[in-house]
N, C-alpha and C. Protein backbone atom coordinates (compact mmCIF):
# COMPACT_ATOMS: atom_id res chain seq x y z
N UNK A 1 42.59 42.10 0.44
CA UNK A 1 42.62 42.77 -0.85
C UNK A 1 43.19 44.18 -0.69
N UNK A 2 44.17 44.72 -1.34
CA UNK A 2 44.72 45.80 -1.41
C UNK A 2 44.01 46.76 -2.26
N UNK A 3 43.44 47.88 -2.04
CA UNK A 3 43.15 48.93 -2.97
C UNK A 3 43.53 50.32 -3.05
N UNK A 4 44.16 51.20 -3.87
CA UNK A 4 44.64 52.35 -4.25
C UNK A 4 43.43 52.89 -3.86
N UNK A 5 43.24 54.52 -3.20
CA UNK A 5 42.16 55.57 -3.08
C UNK A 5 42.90 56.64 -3.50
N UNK A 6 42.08 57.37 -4.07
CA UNK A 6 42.63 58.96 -3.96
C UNK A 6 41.81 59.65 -3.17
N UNK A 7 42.74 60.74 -2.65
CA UNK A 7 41.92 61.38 -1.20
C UNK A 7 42.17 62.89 -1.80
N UNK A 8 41.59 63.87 -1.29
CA UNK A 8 41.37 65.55 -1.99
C UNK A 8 43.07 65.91 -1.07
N UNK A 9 43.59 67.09 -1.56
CA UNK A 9 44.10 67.41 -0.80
C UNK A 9 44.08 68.49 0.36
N UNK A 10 44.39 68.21 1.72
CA UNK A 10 44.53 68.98 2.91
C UNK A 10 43.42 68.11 3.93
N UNK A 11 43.43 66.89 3.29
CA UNK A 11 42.39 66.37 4.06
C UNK A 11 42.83 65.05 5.06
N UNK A 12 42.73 65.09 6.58
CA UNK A 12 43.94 64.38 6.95
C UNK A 12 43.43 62.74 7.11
N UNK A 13 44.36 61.87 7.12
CA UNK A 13 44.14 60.39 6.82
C UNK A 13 44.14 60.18 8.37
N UNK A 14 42.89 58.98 8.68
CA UNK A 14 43.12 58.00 9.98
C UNK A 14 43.40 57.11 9.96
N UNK A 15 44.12 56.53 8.85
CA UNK A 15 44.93 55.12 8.80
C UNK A 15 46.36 55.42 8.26
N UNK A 16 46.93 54.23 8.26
CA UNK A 16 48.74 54.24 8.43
C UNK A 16 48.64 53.00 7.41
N UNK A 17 50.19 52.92 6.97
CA UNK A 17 50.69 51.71 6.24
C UNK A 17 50.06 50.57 7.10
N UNK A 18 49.53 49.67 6.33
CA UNK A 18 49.86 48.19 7.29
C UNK A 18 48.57 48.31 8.19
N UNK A 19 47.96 49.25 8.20
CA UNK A 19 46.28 49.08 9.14
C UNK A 19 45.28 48.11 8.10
N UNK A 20 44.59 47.19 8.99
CA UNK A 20 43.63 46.48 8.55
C UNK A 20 42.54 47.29 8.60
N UNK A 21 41.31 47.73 7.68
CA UNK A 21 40.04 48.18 7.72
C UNK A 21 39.39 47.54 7.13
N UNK A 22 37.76 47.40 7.78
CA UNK A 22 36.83 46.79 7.50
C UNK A 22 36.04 47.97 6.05
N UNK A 23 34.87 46.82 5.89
CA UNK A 23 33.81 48.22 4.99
C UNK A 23 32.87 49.15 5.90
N UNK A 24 33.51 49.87 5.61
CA UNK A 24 32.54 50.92 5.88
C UNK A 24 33.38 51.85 6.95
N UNK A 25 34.97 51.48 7.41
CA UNK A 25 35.35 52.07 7.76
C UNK A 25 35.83 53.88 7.37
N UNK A 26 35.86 54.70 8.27
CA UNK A 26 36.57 56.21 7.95
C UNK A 26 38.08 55.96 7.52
N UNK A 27 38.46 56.45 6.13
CA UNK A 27 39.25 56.78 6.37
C UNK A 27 39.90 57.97 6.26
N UNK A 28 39.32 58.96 6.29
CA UNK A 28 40.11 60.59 6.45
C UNK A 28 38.95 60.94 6.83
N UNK A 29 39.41 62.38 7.54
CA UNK A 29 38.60 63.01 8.57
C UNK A 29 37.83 63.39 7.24
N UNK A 30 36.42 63.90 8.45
CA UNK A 30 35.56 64.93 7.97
C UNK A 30 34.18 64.30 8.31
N UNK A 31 33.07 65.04 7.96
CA UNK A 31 32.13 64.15 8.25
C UNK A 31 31.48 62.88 7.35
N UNK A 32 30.83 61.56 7.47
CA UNK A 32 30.18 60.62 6.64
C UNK A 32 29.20 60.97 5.86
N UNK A 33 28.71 60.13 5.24
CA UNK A 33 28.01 60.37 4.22
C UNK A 33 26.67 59.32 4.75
N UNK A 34 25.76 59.33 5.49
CA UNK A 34 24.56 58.79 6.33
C UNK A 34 24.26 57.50 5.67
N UNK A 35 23.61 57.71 4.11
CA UNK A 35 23.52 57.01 3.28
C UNK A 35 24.31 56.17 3.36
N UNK A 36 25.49 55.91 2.61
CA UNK A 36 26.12 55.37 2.74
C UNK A 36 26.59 54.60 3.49
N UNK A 37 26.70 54.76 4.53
CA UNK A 37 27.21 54.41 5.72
C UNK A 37 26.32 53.00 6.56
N UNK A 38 24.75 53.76 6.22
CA UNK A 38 23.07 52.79 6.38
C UNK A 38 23.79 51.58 5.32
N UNK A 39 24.20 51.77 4.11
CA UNK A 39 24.16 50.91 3.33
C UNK A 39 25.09 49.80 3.49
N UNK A 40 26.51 50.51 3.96
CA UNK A 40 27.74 49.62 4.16
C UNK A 40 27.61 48.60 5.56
N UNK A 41 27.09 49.57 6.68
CA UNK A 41 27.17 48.88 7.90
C UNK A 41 26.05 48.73 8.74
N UNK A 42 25.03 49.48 8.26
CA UNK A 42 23.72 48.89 9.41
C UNK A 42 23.43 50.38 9.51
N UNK A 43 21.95 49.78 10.48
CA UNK A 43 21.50 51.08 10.89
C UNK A 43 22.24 51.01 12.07
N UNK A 44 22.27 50.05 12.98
CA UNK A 44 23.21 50.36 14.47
C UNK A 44 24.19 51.68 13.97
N UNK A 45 25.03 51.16 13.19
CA UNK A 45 26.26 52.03 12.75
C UNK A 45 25.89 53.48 12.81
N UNK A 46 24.97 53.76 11.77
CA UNK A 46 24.11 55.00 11.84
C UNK A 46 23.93 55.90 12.96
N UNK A 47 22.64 54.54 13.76
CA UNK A 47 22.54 55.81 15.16
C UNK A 47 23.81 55.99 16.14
N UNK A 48 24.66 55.20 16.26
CA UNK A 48 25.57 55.74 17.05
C UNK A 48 26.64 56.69 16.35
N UNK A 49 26.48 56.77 15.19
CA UNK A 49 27.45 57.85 14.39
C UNK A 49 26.79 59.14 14.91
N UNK A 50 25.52 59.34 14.39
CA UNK A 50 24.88 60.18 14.68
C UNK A 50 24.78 61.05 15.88
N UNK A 51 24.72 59.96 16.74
CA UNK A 51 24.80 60.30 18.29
C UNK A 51 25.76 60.87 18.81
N UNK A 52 27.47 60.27 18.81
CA UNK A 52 28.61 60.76 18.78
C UNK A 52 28.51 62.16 18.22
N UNK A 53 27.96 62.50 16.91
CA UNK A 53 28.73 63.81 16.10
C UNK A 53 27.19 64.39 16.97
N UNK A 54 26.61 64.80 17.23
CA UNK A 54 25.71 65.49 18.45
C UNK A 54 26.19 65.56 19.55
N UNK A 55 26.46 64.58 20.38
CA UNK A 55 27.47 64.75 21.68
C UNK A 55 28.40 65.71 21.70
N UNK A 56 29.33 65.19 20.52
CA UNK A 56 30.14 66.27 20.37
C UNK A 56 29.82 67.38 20.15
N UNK A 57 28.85 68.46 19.30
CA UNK A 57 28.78 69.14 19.52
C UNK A 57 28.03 69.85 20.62
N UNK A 58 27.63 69.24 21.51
CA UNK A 58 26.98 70.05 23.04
C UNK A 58 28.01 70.15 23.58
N UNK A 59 28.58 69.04 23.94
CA UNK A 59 29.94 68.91 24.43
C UNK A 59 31.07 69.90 24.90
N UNK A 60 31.73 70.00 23.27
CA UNK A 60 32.28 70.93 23.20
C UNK A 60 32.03 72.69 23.32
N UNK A 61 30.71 73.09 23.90
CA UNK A 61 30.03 74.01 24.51
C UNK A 61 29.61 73.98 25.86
N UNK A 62 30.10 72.63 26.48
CA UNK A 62 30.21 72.61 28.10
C UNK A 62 28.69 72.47 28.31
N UNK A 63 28.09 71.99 27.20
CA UNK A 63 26.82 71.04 27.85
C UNK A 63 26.45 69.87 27.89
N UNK A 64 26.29 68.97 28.68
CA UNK A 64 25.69 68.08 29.06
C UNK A 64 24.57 67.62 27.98
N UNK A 65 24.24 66.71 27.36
CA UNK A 65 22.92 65.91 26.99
C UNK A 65 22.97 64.90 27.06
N UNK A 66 21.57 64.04 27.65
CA UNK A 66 21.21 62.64 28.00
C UNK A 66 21.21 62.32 26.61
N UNK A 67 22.08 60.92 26.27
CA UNK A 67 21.77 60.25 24.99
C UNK A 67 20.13 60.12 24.54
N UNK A 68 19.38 59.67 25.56
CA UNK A 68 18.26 59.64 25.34
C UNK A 68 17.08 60.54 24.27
N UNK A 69 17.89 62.10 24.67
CA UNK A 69 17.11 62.89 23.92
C UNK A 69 17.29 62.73 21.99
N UNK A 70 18.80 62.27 21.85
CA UNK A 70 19.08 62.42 20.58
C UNK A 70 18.56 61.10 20.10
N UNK A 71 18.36 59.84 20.96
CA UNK A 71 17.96 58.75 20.26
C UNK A 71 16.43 58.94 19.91
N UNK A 72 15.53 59.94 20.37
CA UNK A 72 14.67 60.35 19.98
C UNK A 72 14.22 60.79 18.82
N UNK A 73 15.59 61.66 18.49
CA UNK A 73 15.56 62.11 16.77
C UNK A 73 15.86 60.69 15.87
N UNK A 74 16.77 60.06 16.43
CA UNK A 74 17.24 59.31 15.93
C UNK A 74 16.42 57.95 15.10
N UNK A 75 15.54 57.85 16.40
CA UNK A 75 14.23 57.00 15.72
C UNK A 75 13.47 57.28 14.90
N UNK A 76 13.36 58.68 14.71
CA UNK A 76 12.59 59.44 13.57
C UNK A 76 12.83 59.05 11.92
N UNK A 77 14.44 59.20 12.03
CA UNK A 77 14.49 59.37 11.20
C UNK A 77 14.79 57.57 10.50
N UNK A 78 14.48 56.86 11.49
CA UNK A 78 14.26 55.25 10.77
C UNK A 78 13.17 54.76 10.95
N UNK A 79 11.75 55.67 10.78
CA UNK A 79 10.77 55.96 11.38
C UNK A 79 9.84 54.80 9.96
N UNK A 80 10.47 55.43 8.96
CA UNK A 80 9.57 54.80 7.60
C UNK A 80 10.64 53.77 7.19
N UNK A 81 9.67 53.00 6.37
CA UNK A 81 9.85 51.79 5.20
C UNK A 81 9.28 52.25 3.55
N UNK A 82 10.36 51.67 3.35
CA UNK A 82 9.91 51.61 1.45
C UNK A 82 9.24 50.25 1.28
N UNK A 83 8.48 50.08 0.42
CA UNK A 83 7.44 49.33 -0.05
C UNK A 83 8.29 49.29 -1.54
N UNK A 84 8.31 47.19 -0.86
CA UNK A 84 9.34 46.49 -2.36
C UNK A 84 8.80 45.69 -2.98
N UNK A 85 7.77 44.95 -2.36
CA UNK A 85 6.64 43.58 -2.55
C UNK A 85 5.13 44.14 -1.64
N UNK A 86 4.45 44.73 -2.46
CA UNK A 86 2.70 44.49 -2.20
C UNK A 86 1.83 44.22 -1.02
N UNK A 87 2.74 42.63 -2.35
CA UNK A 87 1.87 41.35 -1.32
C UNK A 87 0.43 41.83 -2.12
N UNK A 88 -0.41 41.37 -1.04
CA UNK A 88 -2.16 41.44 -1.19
C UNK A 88 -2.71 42.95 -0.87
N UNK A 89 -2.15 43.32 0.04
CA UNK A 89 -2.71 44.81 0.38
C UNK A 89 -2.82 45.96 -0.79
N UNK A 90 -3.16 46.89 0.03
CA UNK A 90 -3.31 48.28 -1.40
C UNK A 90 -1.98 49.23 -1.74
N UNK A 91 -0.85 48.52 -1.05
CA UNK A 91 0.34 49.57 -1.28
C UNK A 91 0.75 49.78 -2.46
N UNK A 92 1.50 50.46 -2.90
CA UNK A 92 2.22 50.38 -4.22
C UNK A 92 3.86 50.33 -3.96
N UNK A 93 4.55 49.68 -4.77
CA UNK A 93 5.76 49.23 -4.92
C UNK A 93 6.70 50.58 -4.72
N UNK A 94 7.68 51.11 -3.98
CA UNK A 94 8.21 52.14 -4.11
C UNK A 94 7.87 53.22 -3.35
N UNK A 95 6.54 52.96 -2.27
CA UNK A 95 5.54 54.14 -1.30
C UNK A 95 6.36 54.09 -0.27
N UNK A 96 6.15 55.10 0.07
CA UNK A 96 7.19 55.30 1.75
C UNK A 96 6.00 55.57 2.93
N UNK A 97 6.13 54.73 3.52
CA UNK A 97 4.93 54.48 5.04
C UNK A 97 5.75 54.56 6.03
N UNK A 98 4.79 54.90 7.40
CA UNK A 98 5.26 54.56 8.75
C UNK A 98 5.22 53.15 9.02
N UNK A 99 6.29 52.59 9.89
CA UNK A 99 6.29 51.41 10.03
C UNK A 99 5.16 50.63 10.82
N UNK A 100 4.93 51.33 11.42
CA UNK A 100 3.46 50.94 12.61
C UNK A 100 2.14 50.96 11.05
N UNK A 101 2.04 51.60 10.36
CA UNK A 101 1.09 51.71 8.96
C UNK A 101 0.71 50.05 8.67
N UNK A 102 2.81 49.92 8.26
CA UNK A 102 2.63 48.68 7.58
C UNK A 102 2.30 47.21 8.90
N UNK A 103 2.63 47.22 9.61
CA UNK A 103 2.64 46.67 10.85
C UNK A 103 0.89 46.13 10.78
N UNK A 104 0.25 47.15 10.96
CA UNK A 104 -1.32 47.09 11.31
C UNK A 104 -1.72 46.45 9.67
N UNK A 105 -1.10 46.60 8.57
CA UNK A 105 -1.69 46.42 7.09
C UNK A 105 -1.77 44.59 7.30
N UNK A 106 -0.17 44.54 7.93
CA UNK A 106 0.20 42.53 7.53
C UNK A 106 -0.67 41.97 8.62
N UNK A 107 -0.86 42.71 9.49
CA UNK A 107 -1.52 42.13 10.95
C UNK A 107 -2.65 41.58 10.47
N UNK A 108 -3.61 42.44 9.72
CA UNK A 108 -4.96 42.03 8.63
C UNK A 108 -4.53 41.17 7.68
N UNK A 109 -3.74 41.57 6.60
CA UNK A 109 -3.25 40.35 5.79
C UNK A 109 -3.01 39.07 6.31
N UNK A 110 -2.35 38.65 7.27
CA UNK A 110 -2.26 37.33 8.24
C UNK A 110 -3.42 36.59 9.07
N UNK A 111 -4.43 37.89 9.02
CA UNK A 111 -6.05 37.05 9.52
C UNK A 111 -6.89 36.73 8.37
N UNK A 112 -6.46 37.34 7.16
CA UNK A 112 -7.10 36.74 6.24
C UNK A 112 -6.63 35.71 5.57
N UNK A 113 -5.37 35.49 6.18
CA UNK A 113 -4.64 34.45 5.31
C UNK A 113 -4.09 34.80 3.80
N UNK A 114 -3.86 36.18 3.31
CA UNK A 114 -3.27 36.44 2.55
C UNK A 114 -1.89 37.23 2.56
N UNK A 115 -1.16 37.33 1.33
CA UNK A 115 0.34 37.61 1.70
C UNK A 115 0.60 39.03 1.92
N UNK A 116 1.54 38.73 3.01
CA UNK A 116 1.75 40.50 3.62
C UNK A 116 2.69 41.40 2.66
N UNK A 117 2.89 42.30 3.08
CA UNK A 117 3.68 43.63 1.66
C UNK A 117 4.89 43.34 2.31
N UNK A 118 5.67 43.25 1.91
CA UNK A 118 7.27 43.02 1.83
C UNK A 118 8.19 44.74 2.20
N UNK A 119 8.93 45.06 3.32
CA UNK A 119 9.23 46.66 2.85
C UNK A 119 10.91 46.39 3.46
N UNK A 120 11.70 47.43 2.93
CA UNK A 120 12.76 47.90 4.12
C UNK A 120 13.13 48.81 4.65
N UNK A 121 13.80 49.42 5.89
CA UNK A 121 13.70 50.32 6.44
C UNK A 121 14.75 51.57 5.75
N UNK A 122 13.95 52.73 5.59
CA UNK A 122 14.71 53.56 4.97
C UNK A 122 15.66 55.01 6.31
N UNK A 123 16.62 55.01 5.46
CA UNK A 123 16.84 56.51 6.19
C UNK A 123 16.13 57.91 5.63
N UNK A 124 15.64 58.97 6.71
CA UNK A 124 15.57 60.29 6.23
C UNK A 124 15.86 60.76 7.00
N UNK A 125 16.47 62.05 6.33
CA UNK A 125 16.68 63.35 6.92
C UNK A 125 15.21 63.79 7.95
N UNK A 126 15.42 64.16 9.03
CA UNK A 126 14.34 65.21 10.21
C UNK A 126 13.55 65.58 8.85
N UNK A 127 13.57 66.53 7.94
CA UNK A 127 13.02 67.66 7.52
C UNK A 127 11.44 66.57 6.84
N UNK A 128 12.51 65.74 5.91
CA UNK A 128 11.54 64.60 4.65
C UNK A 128 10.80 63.55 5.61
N UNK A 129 11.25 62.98 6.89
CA UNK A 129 10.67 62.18 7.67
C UNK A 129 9.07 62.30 8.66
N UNK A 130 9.51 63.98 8.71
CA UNK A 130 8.30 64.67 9.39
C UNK A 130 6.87 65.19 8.37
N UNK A 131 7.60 65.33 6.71
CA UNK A 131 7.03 66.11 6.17
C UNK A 131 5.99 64.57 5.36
N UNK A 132 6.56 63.08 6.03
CA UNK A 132 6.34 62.42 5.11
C UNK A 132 5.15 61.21 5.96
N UNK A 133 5.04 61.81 7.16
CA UNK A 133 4.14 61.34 8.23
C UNK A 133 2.91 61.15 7.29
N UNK A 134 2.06 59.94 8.39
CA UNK A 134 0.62 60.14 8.11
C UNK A 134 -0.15 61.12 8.19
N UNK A 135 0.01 61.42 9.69
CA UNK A 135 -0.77 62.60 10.03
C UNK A 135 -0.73 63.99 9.50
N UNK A 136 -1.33 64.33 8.42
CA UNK A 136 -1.26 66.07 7.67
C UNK A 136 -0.89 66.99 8.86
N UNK A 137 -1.84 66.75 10.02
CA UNK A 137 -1.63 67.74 11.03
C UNK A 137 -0.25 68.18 11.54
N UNK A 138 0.26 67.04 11.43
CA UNK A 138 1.48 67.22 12.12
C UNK A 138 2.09 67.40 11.38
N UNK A 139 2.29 67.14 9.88
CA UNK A 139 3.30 67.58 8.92
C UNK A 139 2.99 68.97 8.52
N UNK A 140 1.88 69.40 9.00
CA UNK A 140 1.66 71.10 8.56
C UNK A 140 2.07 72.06 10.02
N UNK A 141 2.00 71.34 10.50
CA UNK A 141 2.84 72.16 11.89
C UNK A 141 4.38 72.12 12.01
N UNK A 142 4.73 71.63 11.18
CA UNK A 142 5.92 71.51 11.07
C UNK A 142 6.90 72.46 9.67
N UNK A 143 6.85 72.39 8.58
CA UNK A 143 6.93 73.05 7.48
C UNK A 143 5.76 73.10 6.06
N UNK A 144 6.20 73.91 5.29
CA UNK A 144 5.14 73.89 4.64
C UNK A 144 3.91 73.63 4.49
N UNK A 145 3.26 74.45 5.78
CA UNK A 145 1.82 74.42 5.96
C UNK A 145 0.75 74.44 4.63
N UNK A 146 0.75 75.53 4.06
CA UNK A 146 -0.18 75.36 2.80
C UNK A 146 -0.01 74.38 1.76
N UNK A 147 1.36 74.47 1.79
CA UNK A 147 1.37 73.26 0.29
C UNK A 147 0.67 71.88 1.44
N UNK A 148 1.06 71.53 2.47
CA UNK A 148 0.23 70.41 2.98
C UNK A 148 -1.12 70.47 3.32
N UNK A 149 -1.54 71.42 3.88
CA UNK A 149 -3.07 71.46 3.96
C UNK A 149 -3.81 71.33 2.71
N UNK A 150 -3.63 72.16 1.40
CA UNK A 150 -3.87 72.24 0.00
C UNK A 150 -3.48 70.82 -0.37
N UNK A 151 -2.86 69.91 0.07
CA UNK A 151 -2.53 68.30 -0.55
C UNK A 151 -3.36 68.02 -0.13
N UNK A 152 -3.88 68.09 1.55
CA UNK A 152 -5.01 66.71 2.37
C UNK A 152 -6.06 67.24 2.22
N UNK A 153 -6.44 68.64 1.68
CA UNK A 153 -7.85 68.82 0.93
C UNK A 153 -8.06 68.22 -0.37
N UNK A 154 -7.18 68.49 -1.06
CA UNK A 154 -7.53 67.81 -2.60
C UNK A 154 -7.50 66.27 -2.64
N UNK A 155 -6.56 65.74 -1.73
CA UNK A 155 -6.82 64.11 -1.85
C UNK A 155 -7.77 64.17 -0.37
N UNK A 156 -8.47 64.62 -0.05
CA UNK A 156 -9.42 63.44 0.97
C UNK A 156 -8.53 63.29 1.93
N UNK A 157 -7.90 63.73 2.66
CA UNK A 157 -6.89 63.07 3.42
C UNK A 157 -8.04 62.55 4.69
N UNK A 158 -7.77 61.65 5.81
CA UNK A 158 -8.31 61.69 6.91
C UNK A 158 -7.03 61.41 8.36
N UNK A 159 -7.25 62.57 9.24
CA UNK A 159 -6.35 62.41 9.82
C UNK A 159 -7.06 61.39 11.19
N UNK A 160 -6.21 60.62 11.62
CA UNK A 160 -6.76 59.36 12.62
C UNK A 160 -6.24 59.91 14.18
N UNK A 161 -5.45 60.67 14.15
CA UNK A 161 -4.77 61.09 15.50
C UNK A 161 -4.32 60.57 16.02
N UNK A 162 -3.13 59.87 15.64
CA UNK A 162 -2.80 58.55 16.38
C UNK A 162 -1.48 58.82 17.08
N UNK A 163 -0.56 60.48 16.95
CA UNK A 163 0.21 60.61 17.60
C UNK A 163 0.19 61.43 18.36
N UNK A 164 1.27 62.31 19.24
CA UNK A 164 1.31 63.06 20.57
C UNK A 164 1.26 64.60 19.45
N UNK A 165 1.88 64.50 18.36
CA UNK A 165 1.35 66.41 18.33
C UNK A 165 0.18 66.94 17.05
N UNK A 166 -0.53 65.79 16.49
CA UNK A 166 -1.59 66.11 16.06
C UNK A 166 -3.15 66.19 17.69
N UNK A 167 -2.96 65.40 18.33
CA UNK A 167 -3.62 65.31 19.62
C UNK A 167 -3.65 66.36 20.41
N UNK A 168 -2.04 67.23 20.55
CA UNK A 168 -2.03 68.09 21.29
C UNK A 168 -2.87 69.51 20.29
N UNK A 169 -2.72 69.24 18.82
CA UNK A 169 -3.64 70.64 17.95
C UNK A 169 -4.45 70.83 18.25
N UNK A 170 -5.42 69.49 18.19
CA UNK A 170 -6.78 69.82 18.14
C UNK A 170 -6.92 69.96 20.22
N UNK A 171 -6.63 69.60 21.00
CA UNK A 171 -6.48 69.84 22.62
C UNK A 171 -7.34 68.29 22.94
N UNK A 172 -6.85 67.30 22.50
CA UNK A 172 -7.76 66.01 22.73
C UNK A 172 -6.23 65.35 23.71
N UNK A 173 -6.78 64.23 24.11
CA UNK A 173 -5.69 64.09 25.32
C UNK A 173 -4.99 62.52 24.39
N UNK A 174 -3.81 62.98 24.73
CA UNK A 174 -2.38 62.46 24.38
C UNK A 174 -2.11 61.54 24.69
N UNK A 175 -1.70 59.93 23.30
CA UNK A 175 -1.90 59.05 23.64
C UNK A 175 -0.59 58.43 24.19
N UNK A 176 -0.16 58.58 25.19
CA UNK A 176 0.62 57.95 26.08
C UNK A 176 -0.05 58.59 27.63
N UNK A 177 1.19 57.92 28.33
CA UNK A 177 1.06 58.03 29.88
C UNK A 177 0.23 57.05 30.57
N UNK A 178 -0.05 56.81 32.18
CA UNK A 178 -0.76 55.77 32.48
C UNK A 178 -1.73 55.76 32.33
N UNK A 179 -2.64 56.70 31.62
CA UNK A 179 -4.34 57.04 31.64
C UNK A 179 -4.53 56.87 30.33
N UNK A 180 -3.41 56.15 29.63
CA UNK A 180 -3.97 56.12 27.73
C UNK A 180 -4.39 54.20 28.04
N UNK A 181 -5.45 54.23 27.17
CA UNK A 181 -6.10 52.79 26.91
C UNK A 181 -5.84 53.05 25.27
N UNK A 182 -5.19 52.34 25.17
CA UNK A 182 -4.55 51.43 23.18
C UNK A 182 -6.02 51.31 22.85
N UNK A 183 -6.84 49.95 23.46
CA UNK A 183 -7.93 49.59 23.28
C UNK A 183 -9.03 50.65 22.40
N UNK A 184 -9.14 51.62 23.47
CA UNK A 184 -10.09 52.64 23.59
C UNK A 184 -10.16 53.55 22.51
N UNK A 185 -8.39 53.74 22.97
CA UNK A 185 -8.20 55.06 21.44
C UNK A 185 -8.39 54.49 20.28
N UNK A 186 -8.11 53.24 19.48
CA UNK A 186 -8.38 52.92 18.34
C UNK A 186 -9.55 52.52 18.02
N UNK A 187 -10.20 53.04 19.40
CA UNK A 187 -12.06 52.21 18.92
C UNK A 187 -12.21 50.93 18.71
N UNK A 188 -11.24 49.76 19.46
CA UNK A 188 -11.97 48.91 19.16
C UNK A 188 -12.90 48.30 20.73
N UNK A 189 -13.42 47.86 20.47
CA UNK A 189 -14.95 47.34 21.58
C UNK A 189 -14.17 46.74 22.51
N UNK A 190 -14.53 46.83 23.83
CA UNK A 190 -14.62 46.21 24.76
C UNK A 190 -15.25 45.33 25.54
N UNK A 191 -15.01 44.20 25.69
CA UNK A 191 -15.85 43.09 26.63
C UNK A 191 -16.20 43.76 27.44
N UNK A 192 -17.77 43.42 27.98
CA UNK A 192 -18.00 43.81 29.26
C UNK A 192 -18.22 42.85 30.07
N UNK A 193 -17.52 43.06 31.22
CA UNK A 193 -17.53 41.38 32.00
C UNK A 193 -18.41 42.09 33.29
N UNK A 194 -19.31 41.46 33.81
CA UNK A 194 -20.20 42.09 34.99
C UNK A 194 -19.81 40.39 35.97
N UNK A 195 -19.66 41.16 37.40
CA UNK A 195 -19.40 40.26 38.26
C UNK A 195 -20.76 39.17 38.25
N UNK A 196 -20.27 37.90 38.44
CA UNK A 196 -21.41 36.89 39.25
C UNK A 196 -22.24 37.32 40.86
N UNK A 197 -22.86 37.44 40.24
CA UNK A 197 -24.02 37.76 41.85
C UNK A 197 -23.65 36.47 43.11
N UNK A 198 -23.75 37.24 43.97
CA UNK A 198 -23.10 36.13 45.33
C UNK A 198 -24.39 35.17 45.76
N UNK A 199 -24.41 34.06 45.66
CA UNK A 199 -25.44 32.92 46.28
C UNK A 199 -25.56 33.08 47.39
């Protein structure tokens, strides 16, 4: 299919007469549009866009960074789901959760034998992703401390501590590394198995 674009002017083109492009391809410089981009081609597409235009800029300052560190941000920010279908649980249609939230919600819905909440994965920006956490703690250490503390007082909030920098506030020990028990930290019970006595 052939289609006419208009492009701004001084803005330079990366395609030629006669080039085949897919959707979601660039075609004139500058930077993407994130959104968009989530929508046309995937999240894959995303984090390695992302990654590239970061590289590049250390890069081009003669520094070095392990991909690793940026796929860090990177997970953040595909960190939540929108809520599209319920299901049985208490969500509401349109709520934005952590994915581990909804994860633990269907895990219960599926032992009761009722239907799990339906979601898909959204993009955010660092700023809305952090500010949109479970944990108050950590979203008030981050920006807008009062307007968040003043939210998780007036609604009841309860914070569960379930990540590395609400854990590190209060000085309680940090749930990773080889000395974290999953089990333990979420409180749930442990078998106690006592050896058989020797005949």
């Amino acid at each position: 299919m052939i289609k006419e674009m208009a492009i701004a002017r001084g803005v330079k083109l990366l395609v030629a007469d006669g080039d085949r492009v897919e959707k979601g391809d660039p075609l004139t410089s500058g930077p993407l549009d994130l959104a968009e981009l989530y929508k046309l081609k995937g999240q894959r597409a995303v984090e390695k866009y992302v990654i590239k235009e970061i590289q590049y800029v250390y890069s081009s300052q003669g520094q070095p960074l392990n991909d690793k560190h940026i796929e860090v941000i990177v997970r953040k920010m595909f960190s939540k789901v929108l809520i599209e279908d319920p299901g049985d649980t208490l969500f509401s249609p349109g709520e934005i959760l952590e994915k581990i939230v909804l994860a633990e919600e269907n895990e219960k819905m599926v032992k009761e034998k009722k239907q799990k909440a339906l979601a898909s994965t959204i993009l955010l920006g660092i700023t809305k992703s952090s500010l949109a956490t479970q944990s108050f703690l950590s979203a008030a250490s981050f920006q807008e401390t009062t307007r968040v503390l003043i939210d998780a007082a007036v609604t009841g909030k309860i914070d569960h501590l379930r990540g590395l920098k609400e854990n590190v506030i209060i000085g309680k020990l940090i749930p990773c590394g080889t000395g974290y028990d999953k089990e333990a930290y979420l409180g749930k019970p442990k078998a106690i198995v006592t050896p058989k006595s020797e005949e």
